[in-house]
N, C-alpha and C. Protein backbone atom coordinates (compact mmCIF):
# COMPACT_ATOMS: atom_id res chain seq x y z
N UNK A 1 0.83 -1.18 0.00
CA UNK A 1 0.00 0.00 0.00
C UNK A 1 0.88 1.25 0.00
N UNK A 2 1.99 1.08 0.64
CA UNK A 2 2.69 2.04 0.65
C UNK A 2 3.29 3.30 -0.50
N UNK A 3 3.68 2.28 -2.09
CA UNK A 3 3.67 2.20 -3.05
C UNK A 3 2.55 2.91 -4.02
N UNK A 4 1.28 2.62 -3.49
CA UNK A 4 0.31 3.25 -4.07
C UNK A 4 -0.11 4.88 -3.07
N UNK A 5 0.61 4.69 -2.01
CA UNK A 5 0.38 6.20 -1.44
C UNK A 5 1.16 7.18 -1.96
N UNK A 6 2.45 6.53 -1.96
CA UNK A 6 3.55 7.23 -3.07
C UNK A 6 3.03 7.85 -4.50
N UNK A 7 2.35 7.06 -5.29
CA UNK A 7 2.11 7.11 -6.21
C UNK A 7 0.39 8.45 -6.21
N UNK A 8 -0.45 8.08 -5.08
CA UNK A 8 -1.55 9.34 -4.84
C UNK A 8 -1.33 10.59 -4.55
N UNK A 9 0.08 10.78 -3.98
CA UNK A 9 0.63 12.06 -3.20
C UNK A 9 1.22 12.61 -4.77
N UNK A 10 1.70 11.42 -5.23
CA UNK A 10 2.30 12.44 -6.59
C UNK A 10 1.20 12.95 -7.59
N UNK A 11 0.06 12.11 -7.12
CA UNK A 11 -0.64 12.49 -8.19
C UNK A 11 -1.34 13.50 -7.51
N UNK A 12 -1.46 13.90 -6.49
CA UNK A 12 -2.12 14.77 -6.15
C UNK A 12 -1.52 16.45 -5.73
N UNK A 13 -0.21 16.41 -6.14
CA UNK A 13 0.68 17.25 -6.32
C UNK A 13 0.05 18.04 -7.94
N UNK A 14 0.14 17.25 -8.92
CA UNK A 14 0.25 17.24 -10.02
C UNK A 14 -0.85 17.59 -10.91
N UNK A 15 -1.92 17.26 -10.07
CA UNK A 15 -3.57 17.75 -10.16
C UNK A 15 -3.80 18.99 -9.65
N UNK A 16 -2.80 19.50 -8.16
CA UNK A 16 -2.99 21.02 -8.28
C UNK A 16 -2.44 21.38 -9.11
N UNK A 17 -1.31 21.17 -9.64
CA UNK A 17 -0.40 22.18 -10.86
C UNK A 17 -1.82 22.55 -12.18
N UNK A 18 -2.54 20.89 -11.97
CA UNK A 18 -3.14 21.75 -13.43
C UNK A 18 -4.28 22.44 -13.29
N UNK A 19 -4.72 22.04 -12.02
CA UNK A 19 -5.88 23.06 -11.65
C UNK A 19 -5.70 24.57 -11.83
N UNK A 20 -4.34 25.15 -11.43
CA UNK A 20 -4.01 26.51 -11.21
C UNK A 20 -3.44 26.63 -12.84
N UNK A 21 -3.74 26.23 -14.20
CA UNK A 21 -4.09 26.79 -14.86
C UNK A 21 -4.87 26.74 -15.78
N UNK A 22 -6.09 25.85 -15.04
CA UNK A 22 -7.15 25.94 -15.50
C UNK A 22 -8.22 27.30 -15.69
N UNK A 23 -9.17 27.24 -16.30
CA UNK A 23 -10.46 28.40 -16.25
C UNK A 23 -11.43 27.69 -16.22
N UNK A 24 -11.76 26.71 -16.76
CA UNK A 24 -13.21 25.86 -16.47
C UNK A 24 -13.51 25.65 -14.80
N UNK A 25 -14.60 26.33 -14.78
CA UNK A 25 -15.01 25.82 -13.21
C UNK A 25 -15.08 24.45 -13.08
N UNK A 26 -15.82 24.12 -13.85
CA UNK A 26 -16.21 22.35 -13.71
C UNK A 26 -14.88 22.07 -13.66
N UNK A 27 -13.67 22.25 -14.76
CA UNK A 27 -12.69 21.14 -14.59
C UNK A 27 -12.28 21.25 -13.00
N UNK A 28 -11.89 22.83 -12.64
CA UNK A 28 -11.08 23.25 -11.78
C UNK A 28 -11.75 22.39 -10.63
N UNK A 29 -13.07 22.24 -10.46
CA UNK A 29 -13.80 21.69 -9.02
C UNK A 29 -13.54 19.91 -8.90
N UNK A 30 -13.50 19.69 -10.40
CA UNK A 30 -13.32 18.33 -10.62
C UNK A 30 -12.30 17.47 -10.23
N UNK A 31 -11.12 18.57 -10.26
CA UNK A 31 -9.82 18.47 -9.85
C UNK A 31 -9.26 18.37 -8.26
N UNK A 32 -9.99 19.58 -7.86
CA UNK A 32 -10.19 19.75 -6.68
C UNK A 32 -10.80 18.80 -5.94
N UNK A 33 -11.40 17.68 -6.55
CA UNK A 33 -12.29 16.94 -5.85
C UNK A 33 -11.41 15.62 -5.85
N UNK A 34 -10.95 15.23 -6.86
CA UNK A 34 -9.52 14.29 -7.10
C UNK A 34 -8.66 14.51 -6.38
N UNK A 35 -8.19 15.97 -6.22
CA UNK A 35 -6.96 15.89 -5.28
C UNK A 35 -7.27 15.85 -3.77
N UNK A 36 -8.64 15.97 -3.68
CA UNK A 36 -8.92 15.73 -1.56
C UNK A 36 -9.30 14.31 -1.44
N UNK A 37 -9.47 13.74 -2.60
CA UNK A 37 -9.74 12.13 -2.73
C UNK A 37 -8.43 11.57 -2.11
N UNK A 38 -7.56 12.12 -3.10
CA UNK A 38 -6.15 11.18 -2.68
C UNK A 38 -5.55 11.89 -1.41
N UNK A 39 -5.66 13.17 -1.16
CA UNK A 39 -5.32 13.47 0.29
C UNK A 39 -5.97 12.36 1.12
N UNK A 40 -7.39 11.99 0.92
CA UNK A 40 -7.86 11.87 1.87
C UNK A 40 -7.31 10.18 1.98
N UNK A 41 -7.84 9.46 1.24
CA UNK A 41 -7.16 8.28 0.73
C UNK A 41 -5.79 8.28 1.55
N UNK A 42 -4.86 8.82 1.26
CA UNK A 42 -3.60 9.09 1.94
C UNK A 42 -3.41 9.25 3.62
N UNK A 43 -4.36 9.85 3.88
CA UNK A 43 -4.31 10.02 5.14
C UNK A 43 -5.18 8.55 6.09
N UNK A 44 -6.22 8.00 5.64
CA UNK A 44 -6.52 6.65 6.00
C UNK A 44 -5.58 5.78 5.93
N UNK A 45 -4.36 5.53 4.67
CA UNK A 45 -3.44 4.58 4.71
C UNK A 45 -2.28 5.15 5.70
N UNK A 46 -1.94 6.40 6.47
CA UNK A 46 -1.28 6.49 7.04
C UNK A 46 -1.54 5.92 8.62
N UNK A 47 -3.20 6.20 8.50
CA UNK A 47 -3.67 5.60 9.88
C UNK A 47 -3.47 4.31 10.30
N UNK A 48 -4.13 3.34 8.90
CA UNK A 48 -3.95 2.32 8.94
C UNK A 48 -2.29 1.51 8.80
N UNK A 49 -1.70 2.25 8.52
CA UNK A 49 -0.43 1.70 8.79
C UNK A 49 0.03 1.79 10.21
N UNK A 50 -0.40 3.02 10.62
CA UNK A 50 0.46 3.58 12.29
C UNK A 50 -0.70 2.69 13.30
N UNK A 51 -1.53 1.64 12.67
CA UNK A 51 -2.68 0.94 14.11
C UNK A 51 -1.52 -0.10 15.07
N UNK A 52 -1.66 0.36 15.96
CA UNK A 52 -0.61 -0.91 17.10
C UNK A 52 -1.82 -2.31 16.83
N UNK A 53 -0.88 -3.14 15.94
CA UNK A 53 -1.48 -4.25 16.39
C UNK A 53 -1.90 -5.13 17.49
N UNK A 54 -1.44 -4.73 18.47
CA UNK A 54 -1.50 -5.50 19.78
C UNK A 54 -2.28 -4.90 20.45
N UNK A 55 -3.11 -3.65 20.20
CA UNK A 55 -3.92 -3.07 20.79
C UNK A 55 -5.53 -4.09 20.37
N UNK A 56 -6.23 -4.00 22.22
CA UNK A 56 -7.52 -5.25 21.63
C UNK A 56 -8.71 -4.36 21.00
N UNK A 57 -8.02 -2.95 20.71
CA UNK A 57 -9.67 -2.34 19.54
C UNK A 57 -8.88 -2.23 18.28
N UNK A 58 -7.68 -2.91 17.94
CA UNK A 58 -7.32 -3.06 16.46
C UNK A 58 -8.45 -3.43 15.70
N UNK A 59 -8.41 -4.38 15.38
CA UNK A 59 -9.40 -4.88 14.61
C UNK A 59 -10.79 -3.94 13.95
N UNK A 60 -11.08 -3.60 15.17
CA UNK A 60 -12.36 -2.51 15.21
C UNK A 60 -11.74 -0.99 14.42
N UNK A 61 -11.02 -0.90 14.65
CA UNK A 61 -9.99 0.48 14.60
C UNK A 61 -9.83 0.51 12.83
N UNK A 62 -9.14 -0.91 12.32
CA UNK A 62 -9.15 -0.77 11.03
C UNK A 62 -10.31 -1.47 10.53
N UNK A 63 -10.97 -1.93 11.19
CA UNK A 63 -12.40 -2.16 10.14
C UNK A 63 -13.23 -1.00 10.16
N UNK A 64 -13.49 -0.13 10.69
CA UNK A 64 -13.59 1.66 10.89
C UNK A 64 -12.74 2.09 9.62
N UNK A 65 -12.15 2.47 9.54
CA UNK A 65 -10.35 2.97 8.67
C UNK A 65 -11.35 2.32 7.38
N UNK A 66 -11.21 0.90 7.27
CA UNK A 66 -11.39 0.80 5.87
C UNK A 66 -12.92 1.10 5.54
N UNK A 67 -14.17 1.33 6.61
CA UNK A 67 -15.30 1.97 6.30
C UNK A 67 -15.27 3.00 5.36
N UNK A 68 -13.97 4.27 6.28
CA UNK A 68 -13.81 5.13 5.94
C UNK A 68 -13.38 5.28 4.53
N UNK A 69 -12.37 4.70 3.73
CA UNK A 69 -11.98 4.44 2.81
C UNK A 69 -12.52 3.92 1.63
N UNK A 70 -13.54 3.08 2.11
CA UNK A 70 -14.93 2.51 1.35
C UNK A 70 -15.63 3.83 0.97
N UNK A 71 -16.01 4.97 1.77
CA UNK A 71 -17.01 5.76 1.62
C UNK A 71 -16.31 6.58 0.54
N UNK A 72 -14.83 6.83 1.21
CA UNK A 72 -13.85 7.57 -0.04
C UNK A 72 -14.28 7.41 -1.43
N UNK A 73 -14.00 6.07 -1.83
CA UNK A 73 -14.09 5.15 -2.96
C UNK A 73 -15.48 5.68 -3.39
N UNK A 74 -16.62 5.57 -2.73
CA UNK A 74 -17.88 5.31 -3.42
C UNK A 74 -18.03 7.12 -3.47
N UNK A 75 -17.94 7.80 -2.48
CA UNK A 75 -17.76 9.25 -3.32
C UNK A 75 -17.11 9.71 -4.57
N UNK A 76 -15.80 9.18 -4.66
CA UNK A 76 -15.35 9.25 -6.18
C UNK A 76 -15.77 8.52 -7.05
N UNK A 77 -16.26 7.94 -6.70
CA UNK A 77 -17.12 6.63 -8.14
C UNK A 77 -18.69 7.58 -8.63
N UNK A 78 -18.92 8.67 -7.71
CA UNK A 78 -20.50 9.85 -7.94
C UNK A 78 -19.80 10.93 -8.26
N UNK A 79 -18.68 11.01 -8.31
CA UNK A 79 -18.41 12.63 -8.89
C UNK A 79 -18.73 12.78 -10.35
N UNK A 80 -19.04 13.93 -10.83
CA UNK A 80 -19.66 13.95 -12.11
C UNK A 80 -18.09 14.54 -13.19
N UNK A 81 -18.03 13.72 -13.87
CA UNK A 81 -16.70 13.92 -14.63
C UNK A 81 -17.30 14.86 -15.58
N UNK A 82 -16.06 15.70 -15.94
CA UNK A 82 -16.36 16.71 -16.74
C UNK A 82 -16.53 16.02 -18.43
N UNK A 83 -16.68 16.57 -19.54
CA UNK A 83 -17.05 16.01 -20.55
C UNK A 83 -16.01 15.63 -20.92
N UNK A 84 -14.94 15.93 -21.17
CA UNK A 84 -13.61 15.91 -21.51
C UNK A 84 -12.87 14.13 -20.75
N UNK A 85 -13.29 14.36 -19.49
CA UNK A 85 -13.64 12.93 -18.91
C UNK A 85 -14.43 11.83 -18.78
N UNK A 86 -15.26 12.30 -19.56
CA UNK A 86 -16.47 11.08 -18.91
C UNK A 86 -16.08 9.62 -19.61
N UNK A 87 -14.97 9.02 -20.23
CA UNK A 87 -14.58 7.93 -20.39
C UNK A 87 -14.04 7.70 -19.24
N UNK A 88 -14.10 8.07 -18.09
CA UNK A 88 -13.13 7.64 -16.98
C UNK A 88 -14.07 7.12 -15.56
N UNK A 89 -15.30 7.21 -16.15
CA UNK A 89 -16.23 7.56 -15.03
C UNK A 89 -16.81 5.74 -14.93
N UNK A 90 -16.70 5.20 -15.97
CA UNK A 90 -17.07 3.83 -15.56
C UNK A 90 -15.76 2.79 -14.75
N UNK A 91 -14.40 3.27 -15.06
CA UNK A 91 -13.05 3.17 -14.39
C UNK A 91 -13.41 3.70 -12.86
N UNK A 92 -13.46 4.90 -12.71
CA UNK A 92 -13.80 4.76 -11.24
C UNK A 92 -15.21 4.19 -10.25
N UNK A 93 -16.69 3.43 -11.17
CA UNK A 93 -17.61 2.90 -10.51
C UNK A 93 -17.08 1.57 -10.49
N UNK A 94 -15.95 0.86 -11.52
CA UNK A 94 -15.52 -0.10 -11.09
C UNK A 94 -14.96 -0.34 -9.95
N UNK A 95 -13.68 0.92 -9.22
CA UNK A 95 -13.23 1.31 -8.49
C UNK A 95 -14.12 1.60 -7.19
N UNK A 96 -14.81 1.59 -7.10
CA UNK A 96 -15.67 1.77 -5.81
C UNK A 96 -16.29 0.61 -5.59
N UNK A 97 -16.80 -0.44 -6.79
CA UNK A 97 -17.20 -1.28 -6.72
C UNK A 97 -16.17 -2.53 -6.06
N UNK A 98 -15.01 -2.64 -6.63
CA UNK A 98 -14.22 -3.88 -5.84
C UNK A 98 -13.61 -3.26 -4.48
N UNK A 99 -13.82 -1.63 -4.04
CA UNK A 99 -13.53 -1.31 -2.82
C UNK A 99 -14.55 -2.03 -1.84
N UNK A 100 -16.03 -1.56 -2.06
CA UNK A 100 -16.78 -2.09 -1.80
C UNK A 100 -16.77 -3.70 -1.05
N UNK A 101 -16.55 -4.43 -1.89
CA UNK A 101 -16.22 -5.87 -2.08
C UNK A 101 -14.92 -5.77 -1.03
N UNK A 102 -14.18 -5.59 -1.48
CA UNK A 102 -12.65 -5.56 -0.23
C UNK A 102 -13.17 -5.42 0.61
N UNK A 103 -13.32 -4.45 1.13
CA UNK A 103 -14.01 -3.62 2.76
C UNK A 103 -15.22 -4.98 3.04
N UNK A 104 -15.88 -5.41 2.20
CA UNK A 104 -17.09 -6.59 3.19
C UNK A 104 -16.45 -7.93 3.08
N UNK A 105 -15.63 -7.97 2.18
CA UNK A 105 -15.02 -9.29 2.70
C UNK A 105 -13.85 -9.27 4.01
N UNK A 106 -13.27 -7.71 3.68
CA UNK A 106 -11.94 -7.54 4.87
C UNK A 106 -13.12 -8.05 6.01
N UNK A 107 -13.94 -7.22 6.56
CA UNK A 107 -15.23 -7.35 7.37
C UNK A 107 -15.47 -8.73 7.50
N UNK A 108 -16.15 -9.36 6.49
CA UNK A 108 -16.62 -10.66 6.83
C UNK A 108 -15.15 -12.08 7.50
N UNK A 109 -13.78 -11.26 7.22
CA UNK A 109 -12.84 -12.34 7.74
C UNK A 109 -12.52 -12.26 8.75
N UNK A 110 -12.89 -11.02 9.69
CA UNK A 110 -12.46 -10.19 11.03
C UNK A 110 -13.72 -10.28 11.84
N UNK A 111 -14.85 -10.40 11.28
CA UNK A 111 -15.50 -10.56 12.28
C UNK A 111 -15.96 -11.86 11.98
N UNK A 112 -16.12 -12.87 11.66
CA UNK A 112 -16.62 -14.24 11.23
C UNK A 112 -16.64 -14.99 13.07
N UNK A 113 -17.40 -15.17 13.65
CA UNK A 113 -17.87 -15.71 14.57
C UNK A 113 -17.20 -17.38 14.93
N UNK A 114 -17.17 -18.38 14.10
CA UNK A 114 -16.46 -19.33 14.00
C UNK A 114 -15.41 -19.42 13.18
N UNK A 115 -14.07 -19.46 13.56
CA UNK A 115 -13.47 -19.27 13.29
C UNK A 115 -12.46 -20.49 12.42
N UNK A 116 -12.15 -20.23 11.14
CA UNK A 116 -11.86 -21.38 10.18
C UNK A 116 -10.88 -20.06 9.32
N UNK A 117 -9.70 -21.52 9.72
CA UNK A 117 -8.16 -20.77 9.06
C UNK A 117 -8.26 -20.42 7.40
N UNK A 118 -8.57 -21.81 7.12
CA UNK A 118 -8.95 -21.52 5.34
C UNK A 118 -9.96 -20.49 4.87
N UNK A 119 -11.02 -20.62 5.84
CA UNK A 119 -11.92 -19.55 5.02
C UNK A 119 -11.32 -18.24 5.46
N UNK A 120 -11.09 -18.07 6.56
CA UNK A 120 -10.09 -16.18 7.24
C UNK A 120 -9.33 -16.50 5.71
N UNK A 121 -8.16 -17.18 5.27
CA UNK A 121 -7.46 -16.62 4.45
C UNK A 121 -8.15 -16.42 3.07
N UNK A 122 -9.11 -16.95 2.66
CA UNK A 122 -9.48 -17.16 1.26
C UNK A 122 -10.33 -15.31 1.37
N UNK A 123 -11.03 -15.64 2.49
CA UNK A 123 -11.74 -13.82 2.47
C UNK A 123 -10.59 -13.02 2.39
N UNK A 124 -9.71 -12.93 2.93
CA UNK A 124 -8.29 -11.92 3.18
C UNK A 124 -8.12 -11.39 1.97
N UNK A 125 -7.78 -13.31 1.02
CA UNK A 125 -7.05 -12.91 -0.15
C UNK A 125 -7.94 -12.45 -1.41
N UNK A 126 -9.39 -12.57 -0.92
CA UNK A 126 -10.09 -12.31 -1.79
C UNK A 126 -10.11 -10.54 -1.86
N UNK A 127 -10.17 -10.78 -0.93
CA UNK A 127 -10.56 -8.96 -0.43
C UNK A 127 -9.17 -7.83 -0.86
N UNK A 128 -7.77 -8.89 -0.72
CA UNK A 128 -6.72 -8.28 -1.32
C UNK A 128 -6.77 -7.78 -2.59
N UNK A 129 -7.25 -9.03 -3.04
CA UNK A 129 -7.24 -8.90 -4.34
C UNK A 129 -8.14 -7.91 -5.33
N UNK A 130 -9.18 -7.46 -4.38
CA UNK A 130 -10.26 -6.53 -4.99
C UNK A 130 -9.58 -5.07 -4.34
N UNK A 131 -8.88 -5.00 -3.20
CA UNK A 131 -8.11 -3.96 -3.21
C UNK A 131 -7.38 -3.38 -3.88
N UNK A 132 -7.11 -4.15 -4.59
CA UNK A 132 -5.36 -4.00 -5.24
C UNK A 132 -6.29 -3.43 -6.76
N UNK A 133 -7.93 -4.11 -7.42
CA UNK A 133 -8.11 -4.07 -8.43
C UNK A 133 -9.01 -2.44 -8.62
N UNK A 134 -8.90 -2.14 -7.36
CA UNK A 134 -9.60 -1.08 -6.92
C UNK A 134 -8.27 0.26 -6.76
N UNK A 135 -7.65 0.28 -6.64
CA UNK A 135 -6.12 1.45 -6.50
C UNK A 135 -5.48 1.41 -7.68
N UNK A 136 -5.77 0.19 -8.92
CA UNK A 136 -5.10 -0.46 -10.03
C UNK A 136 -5.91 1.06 -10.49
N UNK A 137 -7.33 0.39 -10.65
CA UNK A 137 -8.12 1.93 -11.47
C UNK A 137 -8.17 2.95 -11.55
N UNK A 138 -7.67 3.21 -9.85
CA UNK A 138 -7.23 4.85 -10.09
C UNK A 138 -6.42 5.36 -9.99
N UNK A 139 -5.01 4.53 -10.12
CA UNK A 139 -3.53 4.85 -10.62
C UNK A 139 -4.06 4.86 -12.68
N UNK A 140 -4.99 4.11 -12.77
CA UNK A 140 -5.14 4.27 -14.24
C UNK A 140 -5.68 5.57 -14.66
N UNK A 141 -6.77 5.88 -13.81
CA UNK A 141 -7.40 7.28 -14.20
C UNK A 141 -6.50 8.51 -13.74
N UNK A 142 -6.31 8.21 -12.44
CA UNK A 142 -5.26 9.83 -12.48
C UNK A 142 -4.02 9.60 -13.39
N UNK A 143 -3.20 8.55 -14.36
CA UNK A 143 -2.35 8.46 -15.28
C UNK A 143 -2.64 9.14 -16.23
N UNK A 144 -4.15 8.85 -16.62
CA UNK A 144 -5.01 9.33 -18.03
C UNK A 144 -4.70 11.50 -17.59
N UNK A 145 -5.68 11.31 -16.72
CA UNK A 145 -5.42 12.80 -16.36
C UNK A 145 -4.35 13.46 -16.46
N UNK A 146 -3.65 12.47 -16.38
CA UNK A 146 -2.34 13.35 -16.38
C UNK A 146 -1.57 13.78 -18.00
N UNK A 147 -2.38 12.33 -18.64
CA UNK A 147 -2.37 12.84 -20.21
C UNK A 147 -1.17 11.86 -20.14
N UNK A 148 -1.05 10.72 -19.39
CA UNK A 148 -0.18 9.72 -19.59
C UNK A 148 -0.54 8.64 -20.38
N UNK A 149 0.20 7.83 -20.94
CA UNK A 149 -0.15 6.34 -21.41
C UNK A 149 -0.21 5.06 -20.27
N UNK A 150 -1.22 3.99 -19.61
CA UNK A 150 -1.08 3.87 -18.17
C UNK A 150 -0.60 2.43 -18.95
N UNK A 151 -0.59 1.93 -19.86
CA UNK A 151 0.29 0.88 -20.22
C UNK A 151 2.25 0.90 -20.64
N UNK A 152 2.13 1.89 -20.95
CA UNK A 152 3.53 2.58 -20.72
C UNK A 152 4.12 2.60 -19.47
N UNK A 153 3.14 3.07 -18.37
CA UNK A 153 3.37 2.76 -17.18
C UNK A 153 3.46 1.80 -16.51
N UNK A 154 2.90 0.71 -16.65
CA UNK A 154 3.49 -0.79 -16.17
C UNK A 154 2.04 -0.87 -15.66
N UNK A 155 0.44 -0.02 -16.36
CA UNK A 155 -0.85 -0.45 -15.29
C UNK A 155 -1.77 -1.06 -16.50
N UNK A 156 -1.93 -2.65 -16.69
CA UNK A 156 -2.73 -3.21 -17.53
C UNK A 156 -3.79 -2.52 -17.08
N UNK A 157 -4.67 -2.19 -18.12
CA UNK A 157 -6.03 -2.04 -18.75
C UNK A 157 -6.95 -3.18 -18.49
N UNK A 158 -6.78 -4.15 -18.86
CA UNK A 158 -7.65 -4.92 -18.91
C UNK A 158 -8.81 -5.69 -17.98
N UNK A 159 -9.73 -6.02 -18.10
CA UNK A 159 -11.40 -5.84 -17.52
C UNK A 159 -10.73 -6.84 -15.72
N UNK A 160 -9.86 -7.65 -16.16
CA UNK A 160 -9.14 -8.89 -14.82
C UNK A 160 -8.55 -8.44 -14.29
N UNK A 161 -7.75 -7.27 -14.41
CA UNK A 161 -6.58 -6.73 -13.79
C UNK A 161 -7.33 -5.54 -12.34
């Protein structure tokens, strides 16, 4: 995760630069709304990194954290992309959608009542895996924004990834 915070902070550096020379309100707000995404985004993965595991409201602490992060997600998946964007707008409902999914499976492996090693890991890795397909999308869209190529960049496109 760390990697992808790296990668939100830059992008959210880079989204003010173009805001400040923008004139479109819409773009400028649009922008503005991208870059408190990944602030904000940023600041949940800092939390969730600094949780003392050995503390007994962990658990609770980051299943909270990733609520929070869920809600992130599904706010940027309703922002109204400007016209110039609106190819990007089904990229980020995907993006809210496997957050979604992460966050209730993270949930369903942390709080699961009877407790079974195989199924804790299969939810984990399931839920990883929709994490990862969920930060994939919007390292793809803020790339685009940036007027990058995101396969150039090392971020498959494709519907599995």
């Amino acid at each position: 995760m760390k990697n992808r915070l790296r990668f939100l902070a830059a992008a959210a550096s880079v989204i003010g630069m173009l805001t400040a020379c923008g004139k479109d309100p819409e773009l400028e707000q649009f922008m503005t709304d991208v870059d408190s995404f990944c602030t904000n985004v940023s600041n949940i993965d800092t939390q969730i990194n600094s949780l003392d595991t050995e503390s007994e409201t962990a658990v609770e602490e980051m299943l909270a954290l990733l609520e929070g992060l869920n809600t992130e997600f599904q706010q940027f998946a309703e922002l109204d992309f400007p016209e110039e964007f609106d190819y990007l707008e089904e990229l980020a409902d995907e993006a809210g959608s496997y957050m979604e999914e992460a966050v209730s499976s993270f949930t369903d492996a942390y709080t699961n009542d009877s407790y079974d090693q195989e199924a804790f890991i299969a939810a984990f890795e399931y839920a990883r895996e929709n994490e990862a397909r969920a930060f994939r999308r919007i390292q793809i869209i803020i790339t685009l924004l940036h007027g990058d190529d995101p396969e150039a960049m090392g971020l498959a496109t494709t519907a599995s990834q």
